[in-house]
N, C-alpha and C. Protein backbone atom coordinates (compact mmCIF):
# COMPACT_ATOMS: atom_id res chain seq x y z
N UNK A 1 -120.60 -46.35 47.55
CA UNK A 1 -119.34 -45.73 47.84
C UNK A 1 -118.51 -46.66 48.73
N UNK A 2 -117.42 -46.90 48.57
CA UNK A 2 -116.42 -47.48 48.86
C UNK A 2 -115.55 -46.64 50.53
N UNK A 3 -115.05 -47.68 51.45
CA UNK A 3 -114.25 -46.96 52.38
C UNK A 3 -112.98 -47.74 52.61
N UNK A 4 -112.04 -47.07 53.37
CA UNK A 4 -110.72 -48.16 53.69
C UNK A 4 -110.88 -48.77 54.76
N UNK A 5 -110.60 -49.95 54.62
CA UNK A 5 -110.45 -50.61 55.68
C UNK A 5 -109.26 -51.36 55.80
N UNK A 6 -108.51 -50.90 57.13
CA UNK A 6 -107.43 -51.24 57.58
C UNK A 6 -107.45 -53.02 57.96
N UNK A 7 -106.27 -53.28 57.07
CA UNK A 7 -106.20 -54.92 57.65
C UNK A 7 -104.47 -55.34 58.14
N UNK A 8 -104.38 -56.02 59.52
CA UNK A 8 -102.52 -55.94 59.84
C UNK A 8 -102.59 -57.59 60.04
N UNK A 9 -101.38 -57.55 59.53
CA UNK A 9 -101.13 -59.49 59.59
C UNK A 9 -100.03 -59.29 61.17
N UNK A 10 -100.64 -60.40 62.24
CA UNK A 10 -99.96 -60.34 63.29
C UNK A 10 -99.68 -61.53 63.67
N UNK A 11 -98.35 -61.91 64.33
CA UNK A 11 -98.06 -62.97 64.48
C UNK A 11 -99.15 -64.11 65.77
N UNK A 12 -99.51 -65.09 65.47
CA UNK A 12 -100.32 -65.79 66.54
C UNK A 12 -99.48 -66.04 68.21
N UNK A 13 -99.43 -65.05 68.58
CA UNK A 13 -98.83 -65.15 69.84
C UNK A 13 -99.66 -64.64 71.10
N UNK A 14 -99.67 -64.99 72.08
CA UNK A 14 -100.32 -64.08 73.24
C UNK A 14 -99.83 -62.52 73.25
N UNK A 15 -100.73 -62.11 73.60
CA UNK A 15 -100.42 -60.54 73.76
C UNK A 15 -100.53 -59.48 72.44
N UNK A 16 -99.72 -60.23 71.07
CA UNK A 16 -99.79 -59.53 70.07
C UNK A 16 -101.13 -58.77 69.52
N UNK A 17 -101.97 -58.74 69.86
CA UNK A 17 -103.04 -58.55 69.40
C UNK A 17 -103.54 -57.25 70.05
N UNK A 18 -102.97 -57.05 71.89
CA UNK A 18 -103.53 -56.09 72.26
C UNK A 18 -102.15 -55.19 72.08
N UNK A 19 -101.30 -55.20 71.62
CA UNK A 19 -100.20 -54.56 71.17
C UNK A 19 -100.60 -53.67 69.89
N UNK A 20 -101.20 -54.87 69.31
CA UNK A 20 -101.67 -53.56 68.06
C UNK A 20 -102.57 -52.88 68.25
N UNK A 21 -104.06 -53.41 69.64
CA UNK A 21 -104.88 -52.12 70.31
C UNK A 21 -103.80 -51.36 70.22
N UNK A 22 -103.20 -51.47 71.44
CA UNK A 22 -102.45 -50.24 72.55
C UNK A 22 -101.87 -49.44 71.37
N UNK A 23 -101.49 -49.29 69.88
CA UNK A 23 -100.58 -48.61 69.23
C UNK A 23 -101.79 -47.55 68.90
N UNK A 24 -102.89 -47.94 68.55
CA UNK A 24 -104.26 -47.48 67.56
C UNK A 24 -104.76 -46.78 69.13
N UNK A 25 -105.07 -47.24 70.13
CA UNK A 25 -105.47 -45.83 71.08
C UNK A 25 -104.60 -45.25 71.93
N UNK A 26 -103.33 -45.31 71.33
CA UNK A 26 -102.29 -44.20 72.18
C UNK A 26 -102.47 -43.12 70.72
N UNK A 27 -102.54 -43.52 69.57
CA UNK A 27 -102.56 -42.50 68.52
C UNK A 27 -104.11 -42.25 67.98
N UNK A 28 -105.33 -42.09 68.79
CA UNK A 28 -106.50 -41.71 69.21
C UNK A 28 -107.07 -41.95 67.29
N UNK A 29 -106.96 -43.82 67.24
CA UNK A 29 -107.20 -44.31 66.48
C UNK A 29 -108.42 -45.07 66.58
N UNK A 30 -109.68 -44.44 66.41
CA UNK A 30 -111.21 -45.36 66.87
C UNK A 30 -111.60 -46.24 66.47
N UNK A 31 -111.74 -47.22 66.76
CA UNK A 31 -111.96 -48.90 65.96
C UNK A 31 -113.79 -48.62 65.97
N UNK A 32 -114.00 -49.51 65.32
CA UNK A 32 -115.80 -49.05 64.98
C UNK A 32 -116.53 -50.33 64.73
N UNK A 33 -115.23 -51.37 63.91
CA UNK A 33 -115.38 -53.36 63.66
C UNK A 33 -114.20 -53.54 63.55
N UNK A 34 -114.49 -54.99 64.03
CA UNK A 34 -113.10 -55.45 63.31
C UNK A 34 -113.11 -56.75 63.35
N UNK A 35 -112.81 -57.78 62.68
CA UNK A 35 -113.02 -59.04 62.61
C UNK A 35 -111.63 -59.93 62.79
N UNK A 36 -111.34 -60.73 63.32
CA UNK A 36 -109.60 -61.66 63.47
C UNK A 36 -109.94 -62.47 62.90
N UNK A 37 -109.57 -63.13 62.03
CA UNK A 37 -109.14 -64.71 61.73
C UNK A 37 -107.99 -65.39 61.86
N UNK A 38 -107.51 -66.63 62.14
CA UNK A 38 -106.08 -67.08 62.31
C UNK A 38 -105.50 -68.17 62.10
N UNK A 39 -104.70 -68.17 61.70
CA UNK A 39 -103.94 -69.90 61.50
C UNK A 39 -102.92 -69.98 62.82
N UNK A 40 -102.22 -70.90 62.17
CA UNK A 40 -101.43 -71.52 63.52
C UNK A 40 -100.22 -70.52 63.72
N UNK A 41 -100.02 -70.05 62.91
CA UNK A 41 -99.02 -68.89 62.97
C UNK A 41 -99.07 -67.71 62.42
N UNK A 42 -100.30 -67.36 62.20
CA UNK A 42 -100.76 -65.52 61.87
C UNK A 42 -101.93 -65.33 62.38
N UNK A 43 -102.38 -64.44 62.58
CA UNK A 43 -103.55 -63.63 62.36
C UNK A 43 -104.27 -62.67 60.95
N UNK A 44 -105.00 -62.36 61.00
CA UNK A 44 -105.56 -61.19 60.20
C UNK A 44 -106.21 -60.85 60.62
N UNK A 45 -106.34 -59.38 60.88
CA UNK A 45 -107.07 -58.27 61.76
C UNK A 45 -107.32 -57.43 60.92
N UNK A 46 -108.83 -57.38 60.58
CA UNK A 46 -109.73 -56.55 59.46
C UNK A 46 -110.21 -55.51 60.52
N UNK A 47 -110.32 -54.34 60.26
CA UNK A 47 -110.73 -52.82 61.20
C UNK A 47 -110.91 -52.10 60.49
N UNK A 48 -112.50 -51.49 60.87
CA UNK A 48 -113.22 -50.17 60.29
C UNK A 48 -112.51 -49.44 61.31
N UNK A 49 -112.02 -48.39 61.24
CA UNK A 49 -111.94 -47.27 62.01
C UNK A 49 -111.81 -45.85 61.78
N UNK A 50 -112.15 -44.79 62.19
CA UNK A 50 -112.29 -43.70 61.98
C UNK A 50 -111.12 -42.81 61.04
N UNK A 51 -109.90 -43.05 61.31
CA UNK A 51 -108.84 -42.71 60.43
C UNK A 51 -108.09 -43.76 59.81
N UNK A 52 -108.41 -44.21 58.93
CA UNK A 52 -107.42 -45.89 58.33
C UNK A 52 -105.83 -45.30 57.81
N UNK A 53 -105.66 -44.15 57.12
CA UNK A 53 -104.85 -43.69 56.49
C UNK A 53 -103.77 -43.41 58.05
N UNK A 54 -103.76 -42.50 58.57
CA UNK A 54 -103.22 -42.48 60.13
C UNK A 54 -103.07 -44.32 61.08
N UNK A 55 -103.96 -44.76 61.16
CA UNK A 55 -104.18 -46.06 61.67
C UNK A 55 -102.85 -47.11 60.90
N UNK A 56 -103.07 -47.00 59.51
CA UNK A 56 -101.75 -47.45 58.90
C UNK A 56 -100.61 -47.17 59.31
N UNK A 57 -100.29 -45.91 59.16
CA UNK A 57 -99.34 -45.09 59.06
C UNK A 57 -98.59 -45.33 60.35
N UNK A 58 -99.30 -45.18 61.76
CA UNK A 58 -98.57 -45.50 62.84
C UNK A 58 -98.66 -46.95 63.25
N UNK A 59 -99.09 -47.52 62.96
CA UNK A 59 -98.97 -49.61 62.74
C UNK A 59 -97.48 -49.93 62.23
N UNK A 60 -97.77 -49.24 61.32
CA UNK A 60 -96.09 -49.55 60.04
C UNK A 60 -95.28 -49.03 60.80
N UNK A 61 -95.45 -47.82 61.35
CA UNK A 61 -94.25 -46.83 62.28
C UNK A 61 -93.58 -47.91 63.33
N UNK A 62 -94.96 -48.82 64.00
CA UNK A 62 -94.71 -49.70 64.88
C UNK A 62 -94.11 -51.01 64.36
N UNK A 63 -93.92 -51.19 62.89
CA UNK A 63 -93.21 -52.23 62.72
C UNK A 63 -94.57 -53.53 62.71
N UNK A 64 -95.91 -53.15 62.56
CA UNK A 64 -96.87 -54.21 61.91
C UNK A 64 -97.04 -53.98 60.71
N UNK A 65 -97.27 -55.40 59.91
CA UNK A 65 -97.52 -55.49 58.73
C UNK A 65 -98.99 -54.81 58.28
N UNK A 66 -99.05 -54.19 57.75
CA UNK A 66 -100.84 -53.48 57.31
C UNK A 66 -100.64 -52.70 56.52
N UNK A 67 -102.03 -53.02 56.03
CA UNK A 67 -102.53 -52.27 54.18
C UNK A 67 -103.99 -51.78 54.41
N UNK A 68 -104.15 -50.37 53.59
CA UNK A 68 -106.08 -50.39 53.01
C UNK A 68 -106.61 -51.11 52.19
N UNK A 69 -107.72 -51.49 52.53
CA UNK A 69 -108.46 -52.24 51.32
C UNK A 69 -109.73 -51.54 50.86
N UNK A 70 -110.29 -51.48 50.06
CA UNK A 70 -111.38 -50.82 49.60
C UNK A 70 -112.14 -51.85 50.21
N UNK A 71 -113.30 -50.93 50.93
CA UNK A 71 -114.68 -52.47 51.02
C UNK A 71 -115.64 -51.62 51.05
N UNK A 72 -116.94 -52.18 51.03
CA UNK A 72 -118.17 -51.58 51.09
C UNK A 72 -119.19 -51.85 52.45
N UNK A 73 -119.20 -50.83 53.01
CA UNK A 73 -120.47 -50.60 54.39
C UNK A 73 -121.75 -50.81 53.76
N UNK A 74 -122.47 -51.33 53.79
CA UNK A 74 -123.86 -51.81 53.28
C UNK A 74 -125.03 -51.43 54.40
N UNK A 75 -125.49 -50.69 54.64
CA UNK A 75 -126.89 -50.04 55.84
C UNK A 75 -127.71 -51.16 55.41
N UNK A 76 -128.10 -51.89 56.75
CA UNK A 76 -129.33 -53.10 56.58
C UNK A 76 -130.52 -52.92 57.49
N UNK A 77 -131.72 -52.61 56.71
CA UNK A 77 -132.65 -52.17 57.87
C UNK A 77 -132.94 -53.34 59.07
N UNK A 78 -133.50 -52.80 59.91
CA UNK A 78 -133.72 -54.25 61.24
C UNK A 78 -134.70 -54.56 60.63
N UNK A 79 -135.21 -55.17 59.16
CA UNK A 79 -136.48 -56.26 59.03
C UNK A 79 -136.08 -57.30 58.69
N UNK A 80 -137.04 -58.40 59.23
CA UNK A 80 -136.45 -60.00 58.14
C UNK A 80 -136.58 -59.97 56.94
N UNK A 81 -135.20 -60.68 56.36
CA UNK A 81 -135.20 -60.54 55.27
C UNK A 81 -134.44 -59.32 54.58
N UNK A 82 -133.86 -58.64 54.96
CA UNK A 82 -133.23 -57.60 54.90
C UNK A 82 -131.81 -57.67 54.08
N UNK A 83 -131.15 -58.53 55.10
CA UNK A 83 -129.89 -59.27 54.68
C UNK A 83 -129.70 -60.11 53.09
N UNK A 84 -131.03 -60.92 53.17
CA UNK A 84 -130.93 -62.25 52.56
C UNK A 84 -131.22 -61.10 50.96
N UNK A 85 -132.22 -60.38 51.10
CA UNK A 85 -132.57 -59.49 49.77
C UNK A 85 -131.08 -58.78 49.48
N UNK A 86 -130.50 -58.10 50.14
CA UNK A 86 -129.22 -57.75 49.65
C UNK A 86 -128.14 -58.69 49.12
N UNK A 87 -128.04 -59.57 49.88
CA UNK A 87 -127.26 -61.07 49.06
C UNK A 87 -127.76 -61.27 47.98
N UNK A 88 -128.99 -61.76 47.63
CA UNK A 88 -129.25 -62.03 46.79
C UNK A 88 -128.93 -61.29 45.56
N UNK A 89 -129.45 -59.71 45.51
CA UNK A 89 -129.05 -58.73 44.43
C UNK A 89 -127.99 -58.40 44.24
N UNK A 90 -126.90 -59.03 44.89
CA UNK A 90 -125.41 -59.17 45.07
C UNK A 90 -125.27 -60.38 44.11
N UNK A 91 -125.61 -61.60 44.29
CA UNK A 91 -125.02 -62.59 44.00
C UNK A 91 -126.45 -62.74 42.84
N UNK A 92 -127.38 -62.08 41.86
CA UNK A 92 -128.25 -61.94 41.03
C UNK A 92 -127.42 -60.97 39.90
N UNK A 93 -126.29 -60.66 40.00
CA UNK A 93 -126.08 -59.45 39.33
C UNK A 93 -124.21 -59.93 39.46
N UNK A 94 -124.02 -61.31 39.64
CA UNK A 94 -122.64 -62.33 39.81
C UNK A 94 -121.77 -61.87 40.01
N UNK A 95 -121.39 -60.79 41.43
CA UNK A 95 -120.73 -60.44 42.24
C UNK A 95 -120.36 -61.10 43.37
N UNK A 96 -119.13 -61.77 43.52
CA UNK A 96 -118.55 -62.71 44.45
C UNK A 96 -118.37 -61.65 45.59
N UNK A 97 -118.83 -62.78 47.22
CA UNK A 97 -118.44 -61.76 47.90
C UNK A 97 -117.17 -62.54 48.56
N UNK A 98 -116.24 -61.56 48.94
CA UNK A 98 -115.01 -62.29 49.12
C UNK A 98 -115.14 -62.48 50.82
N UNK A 99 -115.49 -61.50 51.56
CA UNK A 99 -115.66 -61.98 53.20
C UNK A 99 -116.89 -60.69 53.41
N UNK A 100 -117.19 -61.11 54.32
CA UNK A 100 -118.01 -59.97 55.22
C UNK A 100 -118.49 -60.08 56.88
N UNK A 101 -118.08 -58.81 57.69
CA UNK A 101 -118.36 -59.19 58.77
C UNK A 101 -119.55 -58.43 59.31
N UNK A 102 -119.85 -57.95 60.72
CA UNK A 102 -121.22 -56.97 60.86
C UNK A 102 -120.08 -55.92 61.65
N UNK A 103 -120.61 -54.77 61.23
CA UNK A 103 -120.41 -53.62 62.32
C UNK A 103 -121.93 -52.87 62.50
N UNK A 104 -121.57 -52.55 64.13
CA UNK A 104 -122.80 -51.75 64.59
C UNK A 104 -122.54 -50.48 65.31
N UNK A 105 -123.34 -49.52 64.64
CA UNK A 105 -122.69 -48.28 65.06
C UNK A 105 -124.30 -48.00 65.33
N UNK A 106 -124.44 -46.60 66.02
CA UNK A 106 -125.70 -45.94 66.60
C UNK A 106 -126.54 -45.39 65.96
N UNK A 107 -127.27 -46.17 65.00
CA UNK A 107 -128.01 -46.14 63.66
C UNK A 107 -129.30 -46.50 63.95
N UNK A 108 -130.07 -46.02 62.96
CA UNK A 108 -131.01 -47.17 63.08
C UNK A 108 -131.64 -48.28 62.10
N UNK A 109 -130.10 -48.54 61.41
CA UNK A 109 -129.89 -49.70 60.61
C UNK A 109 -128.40 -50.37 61.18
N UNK A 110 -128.86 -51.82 60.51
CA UNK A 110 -127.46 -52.36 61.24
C UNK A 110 -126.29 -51.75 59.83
N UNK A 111 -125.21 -52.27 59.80
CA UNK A 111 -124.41 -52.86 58.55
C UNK A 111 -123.77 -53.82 58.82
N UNK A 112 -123.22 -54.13 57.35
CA UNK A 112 -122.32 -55.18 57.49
C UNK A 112 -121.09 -54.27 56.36
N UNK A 113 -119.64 -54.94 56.54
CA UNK A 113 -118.64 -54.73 55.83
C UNK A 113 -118.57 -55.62 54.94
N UNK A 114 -118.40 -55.05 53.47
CA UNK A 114 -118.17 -56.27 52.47
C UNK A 114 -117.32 -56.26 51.41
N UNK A 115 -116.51 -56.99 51.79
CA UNK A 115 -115.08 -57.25 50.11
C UNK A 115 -115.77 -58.19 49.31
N UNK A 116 -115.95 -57.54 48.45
CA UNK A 116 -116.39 -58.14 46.56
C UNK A 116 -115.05 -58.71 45.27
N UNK A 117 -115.69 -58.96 45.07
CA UNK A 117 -114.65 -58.79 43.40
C UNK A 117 -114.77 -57.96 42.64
N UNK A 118 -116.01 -56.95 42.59
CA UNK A 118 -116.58 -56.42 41.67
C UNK A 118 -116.83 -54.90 42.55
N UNK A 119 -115.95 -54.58 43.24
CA UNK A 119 -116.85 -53.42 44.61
C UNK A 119 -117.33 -51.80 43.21
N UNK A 120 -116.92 -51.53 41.98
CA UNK A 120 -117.49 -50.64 41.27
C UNK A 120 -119.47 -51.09 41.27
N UNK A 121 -119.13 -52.27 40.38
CA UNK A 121 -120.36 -52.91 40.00
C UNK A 121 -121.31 -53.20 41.26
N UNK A 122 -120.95 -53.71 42.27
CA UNK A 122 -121.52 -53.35 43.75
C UNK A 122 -122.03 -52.62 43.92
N UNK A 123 -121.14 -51.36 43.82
CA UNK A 123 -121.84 -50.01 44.25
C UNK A 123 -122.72 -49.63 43.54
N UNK A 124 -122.81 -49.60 42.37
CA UNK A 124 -123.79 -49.56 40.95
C UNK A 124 -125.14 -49.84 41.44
N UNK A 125 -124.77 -51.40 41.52
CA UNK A 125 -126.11 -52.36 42.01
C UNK A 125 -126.76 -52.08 43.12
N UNK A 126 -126.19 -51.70 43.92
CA UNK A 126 -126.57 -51.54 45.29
C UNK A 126 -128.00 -50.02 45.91
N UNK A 127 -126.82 -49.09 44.67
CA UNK A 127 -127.53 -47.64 44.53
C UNK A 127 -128.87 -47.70 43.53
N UNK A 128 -128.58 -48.47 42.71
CA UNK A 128 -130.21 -48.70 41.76
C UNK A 128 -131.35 -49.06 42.66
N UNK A 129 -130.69 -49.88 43.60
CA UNK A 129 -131.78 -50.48 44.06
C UNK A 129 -132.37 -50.08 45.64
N UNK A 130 -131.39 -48.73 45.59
CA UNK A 130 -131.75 -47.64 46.83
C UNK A 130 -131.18 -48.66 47.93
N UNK A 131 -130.07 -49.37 48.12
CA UNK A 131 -129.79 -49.43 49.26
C UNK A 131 -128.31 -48.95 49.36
N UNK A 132 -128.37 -48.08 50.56
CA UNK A 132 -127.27 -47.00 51.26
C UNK A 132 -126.14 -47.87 51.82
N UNK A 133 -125.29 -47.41 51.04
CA UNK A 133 -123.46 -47.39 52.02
C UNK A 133 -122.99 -45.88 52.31
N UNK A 134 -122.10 -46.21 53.58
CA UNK A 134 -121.57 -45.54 54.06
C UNK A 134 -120.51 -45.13 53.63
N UNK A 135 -120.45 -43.73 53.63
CA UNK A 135 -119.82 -42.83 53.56
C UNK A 135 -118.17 -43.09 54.17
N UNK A 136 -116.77 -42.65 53.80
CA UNK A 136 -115.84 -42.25 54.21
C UNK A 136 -115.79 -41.21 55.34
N UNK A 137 -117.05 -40.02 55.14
CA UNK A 137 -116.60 -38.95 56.11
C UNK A 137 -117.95 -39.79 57.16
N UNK A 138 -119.17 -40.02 56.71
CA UNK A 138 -119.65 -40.91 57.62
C UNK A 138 -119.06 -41.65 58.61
N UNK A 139 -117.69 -42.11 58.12
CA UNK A 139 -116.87 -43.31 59.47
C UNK A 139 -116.17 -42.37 60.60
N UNK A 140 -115.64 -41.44 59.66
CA UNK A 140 -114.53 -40.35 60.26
C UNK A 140 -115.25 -39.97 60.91
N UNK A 141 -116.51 -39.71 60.97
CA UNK A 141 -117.87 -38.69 62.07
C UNK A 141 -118.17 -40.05 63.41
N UNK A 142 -117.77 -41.01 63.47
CA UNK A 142 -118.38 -42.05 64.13
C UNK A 142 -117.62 -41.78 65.41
């Protein structure tokens, strides 16, 4: 199963970054991950958070650029090897993964967040082979 994940393009400046905090917890918007990457003149700010649809909604209100993306929460048990077996049956079954970062919530598995090319066929693959993603109302409960 698939969730949204909020992503806002922000300009590379000082400060901008906790500007788009301060918008997301004045409107009791819970961040849960979130990953930055940046060039010399943007950012991209990828965020799991508890309401993405709301989280958008007042970003844009604020005049930041941001969209949902479908991605997939992947539950990884704490054993070795854990990770590398899920890649593999990912990339065994020629599903590109487009990025992925870790979020850790109070589990007792880690996850990671993951954009595919293929996130139907993902999910497919993923459920045959009994390993659990997270839920939409799962995030909203976090």
């Amino acid at each position: 199963m698939t969730v949204k994940q909020l992503s806002v393009f922000i300009e590379n400046r000082r400060g901008r970054l906790g500007e788009v905090l301060k918008v997301l917890k004045d409107n009791n918007v819970n961040i849960l991950s979130m990953s930055l990457a940046d060039t010399t003149e943007y950012g991209l700010l990828r965020l799991i958070v508890n309401n993405p649809e709301h989280g958008r909604d007042v970003l844009l209100d604020a005049g930041f650029s941001s969209m949902l993306t479908e991605v997939l929460i992947i539950k990884v048990p704490h054993v070795a090897g854990s990770l590398q077996r899920i890649l593999t049956l990912i990339a065994e079954n020629e599903i590109d993964i487009e990025y992925m970062y870790g979020l850790s919530v109070e589990t007792t598995d880690a996850s990671i967040v993951v954009k595919t090319n293929a996130l139907d066929l993902a999910c497919k693959v993923l459920k045959s082979s009994h390993i659990d993603t997270m839920t939409p109302e799962e995030i909203a409960s976090l």
